[in-house]
N, C-alpha and C. Protein backbone atom coordinates (compact mmCIF):
# COMPACT_ATOMS: atom_id res chain seq x y z
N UNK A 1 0.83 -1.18 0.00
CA UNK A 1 0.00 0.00 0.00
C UNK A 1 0.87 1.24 0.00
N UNK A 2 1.05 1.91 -1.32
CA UNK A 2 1.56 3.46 -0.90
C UNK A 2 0.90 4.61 -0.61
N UNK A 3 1.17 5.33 -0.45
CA UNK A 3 0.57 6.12 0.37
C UNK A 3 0.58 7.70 -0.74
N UNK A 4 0.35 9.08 -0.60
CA UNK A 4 0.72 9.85 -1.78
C UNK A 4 1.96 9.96 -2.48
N UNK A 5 2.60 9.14 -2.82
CA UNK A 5 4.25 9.67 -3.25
C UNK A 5 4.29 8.19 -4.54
N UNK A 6 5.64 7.96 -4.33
CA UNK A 6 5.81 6.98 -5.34
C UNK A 6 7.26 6.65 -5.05
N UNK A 7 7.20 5.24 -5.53
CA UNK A 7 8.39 4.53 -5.20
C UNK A 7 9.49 4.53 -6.34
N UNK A 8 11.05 4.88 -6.41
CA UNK A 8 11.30 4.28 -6.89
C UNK A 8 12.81 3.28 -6.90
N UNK A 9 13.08 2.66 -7.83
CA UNK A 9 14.19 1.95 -7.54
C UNK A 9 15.40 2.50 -7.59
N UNK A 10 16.61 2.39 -6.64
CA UNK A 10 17.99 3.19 -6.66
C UNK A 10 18.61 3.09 -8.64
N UNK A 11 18.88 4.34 -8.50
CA UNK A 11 19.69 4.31 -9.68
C UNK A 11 20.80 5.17 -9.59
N UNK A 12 21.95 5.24 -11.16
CA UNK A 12 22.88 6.18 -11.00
C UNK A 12 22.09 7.56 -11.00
N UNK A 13 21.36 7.75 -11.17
CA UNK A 13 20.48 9.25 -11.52
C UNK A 13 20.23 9.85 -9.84
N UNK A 14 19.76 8.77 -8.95
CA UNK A 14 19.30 9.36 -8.05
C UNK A 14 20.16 8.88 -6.83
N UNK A 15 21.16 7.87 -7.60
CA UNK A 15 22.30 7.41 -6.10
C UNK A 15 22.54 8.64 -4.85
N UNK A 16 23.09 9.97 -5.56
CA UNK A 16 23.59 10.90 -4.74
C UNK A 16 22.37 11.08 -3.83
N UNK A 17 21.05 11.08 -3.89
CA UNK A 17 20.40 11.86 -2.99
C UNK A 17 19.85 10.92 -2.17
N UNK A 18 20.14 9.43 -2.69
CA UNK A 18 19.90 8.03 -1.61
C UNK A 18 20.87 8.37 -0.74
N UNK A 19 22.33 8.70 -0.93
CA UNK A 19 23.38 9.23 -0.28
C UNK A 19 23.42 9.95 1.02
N UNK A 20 22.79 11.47 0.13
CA UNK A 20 22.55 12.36 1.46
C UNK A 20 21.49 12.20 2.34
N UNK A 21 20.33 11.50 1.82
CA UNK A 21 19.64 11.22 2.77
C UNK A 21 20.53 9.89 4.01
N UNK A 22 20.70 9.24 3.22
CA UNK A 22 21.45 8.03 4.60
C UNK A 22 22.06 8.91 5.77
N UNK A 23 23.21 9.79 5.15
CA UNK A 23 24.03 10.80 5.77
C UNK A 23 22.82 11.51 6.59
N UNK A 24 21.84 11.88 5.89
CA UNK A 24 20.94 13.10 7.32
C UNK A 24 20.35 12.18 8.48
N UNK A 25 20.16 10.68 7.98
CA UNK A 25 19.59 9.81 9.32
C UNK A 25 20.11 8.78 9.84
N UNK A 26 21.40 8.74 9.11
CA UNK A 26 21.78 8.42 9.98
C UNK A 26 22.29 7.70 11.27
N UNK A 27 22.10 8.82 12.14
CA UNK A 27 22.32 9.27 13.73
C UNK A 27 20.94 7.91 14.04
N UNK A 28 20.06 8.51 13.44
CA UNK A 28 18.78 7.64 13.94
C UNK A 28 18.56 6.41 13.10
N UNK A 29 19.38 5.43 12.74
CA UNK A 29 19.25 4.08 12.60
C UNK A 29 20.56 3.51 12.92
N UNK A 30 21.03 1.91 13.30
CA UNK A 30 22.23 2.03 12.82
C UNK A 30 23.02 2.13 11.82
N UNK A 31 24.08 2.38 11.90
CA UNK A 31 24.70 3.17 10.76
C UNK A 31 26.38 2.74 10.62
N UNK A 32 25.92 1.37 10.94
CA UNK A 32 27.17 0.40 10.90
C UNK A 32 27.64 -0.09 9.32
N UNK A 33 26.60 0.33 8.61
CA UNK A 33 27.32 0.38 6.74
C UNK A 33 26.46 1.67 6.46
N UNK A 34 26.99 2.83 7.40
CA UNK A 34 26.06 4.29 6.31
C UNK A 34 27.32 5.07 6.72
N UNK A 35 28.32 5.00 6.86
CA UNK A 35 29.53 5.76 6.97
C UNK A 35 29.86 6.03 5.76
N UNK A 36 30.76 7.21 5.29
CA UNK A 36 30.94 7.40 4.11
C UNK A 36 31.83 6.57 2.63
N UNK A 37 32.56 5.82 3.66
CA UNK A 37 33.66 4.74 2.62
C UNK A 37 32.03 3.93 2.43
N UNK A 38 31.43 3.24 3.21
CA UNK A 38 30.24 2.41 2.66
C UNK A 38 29.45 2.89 1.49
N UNK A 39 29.02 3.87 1.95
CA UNK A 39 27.91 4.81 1.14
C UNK A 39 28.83 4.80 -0.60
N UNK A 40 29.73 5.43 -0.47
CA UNK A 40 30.68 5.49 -1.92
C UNK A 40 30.99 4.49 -2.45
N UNK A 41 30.77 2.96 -1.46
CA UNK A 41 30.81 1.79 -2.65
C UNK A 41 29.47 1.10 -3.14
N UNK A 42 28.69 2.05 -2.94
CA UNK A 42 27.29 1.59 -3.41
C UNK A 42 27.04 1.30 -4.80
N UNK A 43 26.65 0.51 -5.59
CA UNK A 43 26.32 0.54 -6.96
C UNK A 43 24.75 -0.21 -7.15
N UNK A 44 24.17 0.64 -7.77
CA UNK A 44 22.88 0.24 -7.88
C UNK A 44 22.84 -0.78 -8.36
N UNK A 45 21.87 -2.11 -8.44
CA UNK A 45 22.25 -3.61 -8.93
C UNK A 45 21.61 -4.89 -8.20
N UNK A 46 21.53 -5.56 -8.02
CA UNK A 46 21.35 -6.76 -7.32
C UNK A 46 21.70 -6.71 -6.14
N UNK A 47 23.00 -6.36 -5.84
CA UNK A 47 23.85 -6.73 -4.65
C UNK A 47 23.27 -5.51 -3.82
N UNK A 48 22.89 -4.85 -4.34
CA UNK A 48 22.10 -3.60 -3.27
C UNK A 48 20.79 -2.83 -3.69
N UNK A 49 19.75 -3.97 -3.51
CA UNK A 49 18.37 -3.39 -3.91
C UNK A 49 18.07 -2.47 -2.97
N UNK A 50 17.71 -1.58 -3.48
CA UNK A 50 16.82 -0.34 -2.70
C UNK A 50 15.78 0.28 -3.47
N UNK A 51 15.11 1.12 -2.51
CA UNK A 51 14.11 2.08 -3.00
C UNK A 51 13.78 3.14 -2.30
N UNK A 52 13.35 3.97 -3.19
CA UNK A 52 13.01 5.59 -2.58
C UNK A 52 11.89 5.87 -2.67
N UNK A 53 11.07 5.77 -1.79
CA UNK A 53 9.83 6.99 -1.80
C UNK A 53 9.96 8.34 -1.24
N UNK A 54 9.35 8.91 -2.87
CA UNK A 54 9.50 10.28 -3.00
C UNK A 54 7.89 11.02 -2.99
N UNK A 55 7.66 11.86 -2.42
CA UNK A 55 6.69 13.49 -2.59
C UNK A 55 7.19 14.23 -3.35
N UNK A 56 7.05 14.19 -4.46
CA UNK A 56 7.39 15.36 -5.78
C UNK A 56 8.51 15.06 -6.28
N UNK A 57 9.44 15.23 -5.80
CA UNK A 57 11.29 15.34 -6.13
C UNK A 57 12.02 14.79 -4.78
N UNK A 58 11.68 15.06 -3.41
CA UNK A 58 11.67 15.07 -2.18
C UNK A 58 12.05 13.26 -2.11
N UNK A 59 12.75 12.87 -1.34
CA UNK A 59 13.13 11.86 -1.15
C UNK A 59 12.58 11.57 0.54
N UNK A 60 11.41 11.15 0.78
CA UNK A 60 10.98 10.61 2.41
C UNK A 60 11.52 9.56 3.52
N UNK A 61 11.46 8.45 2.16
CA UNK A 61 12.13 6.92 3.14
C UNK A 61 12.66 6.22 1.89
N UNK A 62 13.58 5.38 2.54
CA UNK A 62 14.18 4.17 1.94
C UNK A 62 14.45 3.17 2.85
N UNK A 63 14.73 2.36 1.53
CA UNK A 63 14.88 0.67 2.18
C UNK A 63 16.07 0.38 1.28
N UNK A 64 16.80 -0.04 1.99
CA UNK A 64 17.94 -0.89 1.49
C UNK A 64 18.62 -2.31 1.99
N UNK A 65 18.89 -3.44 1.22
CA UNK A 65 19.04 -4.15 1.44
C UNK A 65 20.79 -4.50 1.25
N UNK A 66 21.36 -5.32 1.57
CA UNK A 66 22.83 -6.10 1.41
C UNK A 66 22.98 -7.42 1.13
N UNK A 67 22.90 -7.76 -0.15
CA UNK A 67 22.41 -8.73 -0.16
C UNK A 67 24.39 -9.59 -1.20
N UNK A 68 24.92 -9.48 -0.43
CA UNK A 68 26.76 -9.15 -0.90
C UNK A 68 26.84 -10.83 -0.56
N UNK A 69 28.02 -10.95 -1.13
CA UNK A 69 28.47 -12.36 -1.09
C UNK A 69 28.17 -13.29 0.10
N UNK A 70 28.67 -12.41 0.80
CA UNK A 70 28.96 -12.60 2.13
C UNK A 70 27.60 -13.22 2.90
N UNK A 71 26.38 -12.25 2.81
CA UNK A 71 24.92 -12.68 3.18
C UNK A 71 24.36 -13.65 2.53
N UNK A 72 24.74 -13.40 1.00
CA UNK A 72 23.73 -14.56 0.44
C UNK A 72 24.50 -16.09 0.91
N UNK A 73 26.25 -16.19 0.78
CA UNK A 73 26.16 -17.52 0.88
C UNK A 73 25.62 -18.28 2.76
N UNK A 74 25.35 -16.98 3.71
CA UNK A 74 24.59 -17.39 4.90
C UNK A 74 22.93 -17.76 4.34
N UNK A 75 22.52 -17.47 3.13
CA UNK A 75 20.72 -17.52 2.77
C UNK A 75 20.21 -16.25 3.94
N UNK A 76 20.70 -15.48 3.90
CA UNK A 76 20.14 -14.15 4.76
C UNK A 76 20.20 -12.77 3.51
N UNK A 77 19.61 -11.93 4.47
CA UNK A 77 20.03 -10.43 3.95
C UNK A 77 19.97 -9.54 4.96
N UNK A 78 20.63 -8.08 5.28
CA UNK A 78 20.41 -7.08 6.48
C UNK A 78 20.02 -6.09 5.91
N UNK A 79 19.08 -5.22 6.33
CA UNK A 79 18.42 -3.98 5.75
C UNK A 79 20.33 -3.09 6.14
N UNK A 80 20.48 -2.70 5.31
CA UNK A 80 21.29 -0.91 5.23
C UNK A 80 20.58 -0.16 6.07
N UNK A 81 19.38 -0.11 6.06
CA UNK A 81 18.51 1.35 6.25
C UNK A 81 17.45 0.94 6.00
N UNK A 82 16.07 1.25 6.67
CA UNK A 82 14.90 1.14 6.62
C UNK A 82 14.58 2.29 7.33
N UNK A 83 13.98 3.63 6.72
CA UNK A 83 14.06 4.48 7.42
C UNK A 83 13.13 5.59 6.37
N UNK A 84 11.35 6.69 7.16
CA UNK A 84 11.36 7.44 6.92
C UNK A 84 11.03 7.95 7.55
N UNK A 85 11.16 9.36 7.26
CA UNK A 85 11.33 10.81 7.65
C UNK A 85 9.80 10.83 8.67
N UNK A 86 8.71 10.46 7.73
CA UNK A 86 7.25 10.84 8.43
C UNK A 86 6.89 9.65 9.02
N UNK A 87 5.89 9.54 9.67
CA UNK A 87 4.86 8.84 10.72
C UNK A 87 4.16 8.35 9.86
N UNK A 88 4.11 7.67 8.94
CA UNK A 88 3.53 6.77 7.62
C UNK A 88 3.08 5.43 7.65
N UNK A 89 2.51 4.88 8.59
CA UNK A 89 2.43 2.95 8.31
C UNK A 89 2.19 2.61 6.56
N UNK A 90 1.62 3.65 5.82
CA UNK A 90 1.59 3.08 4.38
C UNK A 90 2.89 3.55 3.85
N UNK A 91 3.77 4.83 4.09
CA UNK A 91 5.07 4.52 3.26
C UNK A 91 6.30 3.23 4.00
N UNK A 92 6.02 2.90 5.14
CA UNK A 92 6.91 2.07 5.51
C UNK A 92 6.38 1.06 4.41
N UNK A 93 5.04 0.71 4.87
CA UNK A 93 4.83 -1.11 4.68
C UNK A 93 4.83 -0.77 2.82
N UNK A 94 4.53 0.06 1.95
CA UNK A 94 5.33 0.46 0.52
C UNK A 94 6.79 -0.16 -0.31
N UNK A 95 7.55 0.65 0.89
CA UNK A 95 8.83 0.54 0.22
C UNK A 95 9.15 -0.99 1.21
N UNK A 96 9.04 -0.98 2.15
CA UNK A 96 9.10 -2.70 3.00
C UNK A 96 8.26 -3.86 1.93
N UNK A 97 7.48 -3.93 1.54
CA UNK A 97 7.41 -5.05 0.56
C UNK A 97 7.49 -4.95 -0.64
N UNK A 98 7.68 -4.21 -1.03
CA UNK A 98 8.84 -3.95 -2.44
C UNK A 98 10.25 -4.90 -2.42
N UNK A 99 10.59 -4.47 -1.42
CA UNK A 99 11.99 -4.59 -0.91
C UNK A 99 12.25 -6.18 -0.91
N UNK A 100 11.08 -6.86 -0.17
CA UNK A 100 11.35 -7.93 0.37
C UNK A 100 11.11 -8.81 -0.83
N UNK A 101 10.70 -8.76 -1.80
CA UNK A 101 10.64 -9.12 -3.10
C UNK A 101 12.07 -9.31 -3.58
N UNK A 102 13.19 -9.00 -3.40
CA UNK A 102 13.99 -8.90 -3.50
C UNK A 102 14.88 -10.37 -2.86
N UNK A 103 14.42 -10.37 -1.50
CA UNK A 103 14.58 -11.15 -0.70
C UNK A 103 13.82 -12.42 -0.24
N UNK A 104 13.09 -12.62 -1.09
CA UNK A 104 12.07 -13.94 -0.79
C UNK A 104 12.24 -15.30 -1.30
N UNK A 105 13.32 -15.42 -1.53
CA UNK A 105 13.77 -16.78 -1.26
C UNK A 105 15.17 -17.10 -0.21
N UNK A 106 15.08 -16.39 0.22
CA UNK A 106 16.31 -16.21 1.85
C UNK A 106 15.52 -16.61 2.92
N UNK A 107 16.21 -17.15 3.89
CA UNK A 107 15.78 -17.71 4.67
C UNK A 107 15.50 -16.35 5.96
N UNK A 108 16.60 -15.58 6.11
CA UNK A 108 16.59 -14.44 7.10
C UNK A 108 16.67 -13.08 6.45
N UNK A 109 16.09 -12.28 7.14
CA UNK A 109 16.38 -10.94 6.84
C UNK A 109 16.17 -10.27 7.90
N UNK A 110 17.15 -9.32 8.36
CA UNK A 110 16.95 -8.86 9.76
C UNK A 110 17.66 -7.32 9.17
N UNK A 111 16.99 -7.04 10.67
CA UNK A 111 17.55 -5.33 10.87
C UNK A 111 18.00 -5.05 12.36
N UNK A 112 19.23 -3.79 12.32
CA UNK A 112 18.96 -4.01 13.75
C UNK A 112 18.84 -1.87 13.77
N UNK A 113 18.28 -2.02 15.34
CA UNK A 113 17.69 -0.58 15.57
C UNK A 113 18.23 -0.52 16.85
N UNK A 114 18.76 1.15 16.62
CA UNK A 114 19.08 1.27 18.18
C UNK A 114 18.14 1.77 18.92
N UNK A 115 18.52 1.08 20.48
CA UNK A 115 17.21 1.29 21.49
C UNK A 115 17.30 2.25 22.04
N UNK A 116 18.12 3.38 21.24
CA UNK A 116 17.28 4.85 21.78
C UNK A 116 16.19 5.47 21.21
N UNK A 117 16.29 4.64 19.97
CA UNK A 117 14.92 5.19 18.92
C UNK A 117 13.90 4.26 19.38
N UNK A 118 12.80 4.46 20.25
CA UNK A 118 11.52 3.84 20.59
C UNK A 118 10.29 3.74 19.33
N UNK A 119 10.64 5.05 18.51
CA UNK A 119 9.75 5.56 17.81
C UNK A 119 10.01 3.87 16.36
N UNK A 120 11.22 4.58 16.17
CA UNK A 120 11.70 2.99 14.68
C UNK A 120 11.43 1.75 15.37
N UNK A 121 11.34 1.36 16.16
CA UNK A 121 11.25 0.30 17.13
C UNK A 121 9.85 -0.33 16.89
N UNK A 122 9.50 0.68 17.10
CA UNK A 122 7.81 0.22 17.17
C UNK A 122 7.43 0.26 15.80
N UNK A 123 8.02 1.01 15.05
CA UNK A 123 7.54 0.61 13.57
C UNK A 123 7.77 -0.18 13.13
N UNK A 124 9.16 -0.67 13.05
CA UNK A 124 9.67 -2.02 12.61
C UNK A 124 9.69 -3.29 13.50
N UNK A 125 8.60 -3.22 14.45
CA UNK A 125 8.12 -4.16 14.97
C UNK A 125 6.29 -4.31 14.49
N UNK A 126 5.91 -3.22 13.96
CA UNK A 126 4.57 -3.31 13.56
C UNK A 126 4.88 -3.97 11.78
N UNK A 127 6.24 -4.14 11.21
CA UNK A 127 6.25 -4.48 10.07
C UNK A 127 6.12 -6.15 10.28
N UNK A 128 6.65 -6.47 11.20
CA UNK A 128 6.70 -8.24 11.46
C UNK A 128 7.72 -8.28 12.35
N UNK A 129 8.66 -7.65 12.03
CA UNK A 129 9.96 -8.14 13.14
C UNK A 129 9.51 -8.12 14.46
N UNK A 130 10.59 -9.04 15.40
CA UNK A 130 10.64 -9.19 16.34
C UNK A 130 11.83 -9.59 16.96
């Protein structure tokens, strides 16, 4: 279900502003692959499905996945980032099953959130996680 905006998939066109957004949030997810050497080896592709929902030009939330050698030969994947800006249950659960399309023949997919954010917590526990 989206909500007013529209989704779309990472590309070279819009890499940079998947970029600065990671960089503005960050603080508020972990951000254990959103440091800047990470962020600059991004290439849009398989190995790093994502998506952007956007309001006009405006970039709100994304989802990104890692889905690198390393994860797939575990049959897992780890969100990058699952993260938007507004109070949305339809842009989360949007760009969240988009995403997982990506990922549906893996056995795991996890995220992790820090427990100072109560607010992401509870969202990404209203998506399924636990």
């Amino acid at each position: 279900m989206e909500a007013e905006g529209r989704i779309l998939e990472l590309s070279d066109a819009n890499l940079q502003s998947f970029k600065n957004f990671c960089v503005k949030y960050r603080n508020m997810v972990d951000d254990t692959f959103l440091d800047d050497e990470d962020l600059d080896s991004i290439v849009p592709g398989p190995e790093n499905p994502t998506f952007l929902y956007l309001e006009g030009s405006k970039i709100v939330a994304v989802a990104s996945l890692m889905m690198d050698e390393y994860n797939i030969r575990e049959n897992r994947s780890r969100f990058r980032i699952l993260f938007s800006e507004k109070e949305s249950r339809g842009i989360y659960e949007g760009i969240f099953h988009r995403i997982l399309i990506h990922a549906q023949d893996l056995e795991k997919v996890y995220i992790k959130v820090p427990t100072f954010n109560d607010i992401l917590m509870d969202r990404i526990e209203r998506l399924g996680f636990i």
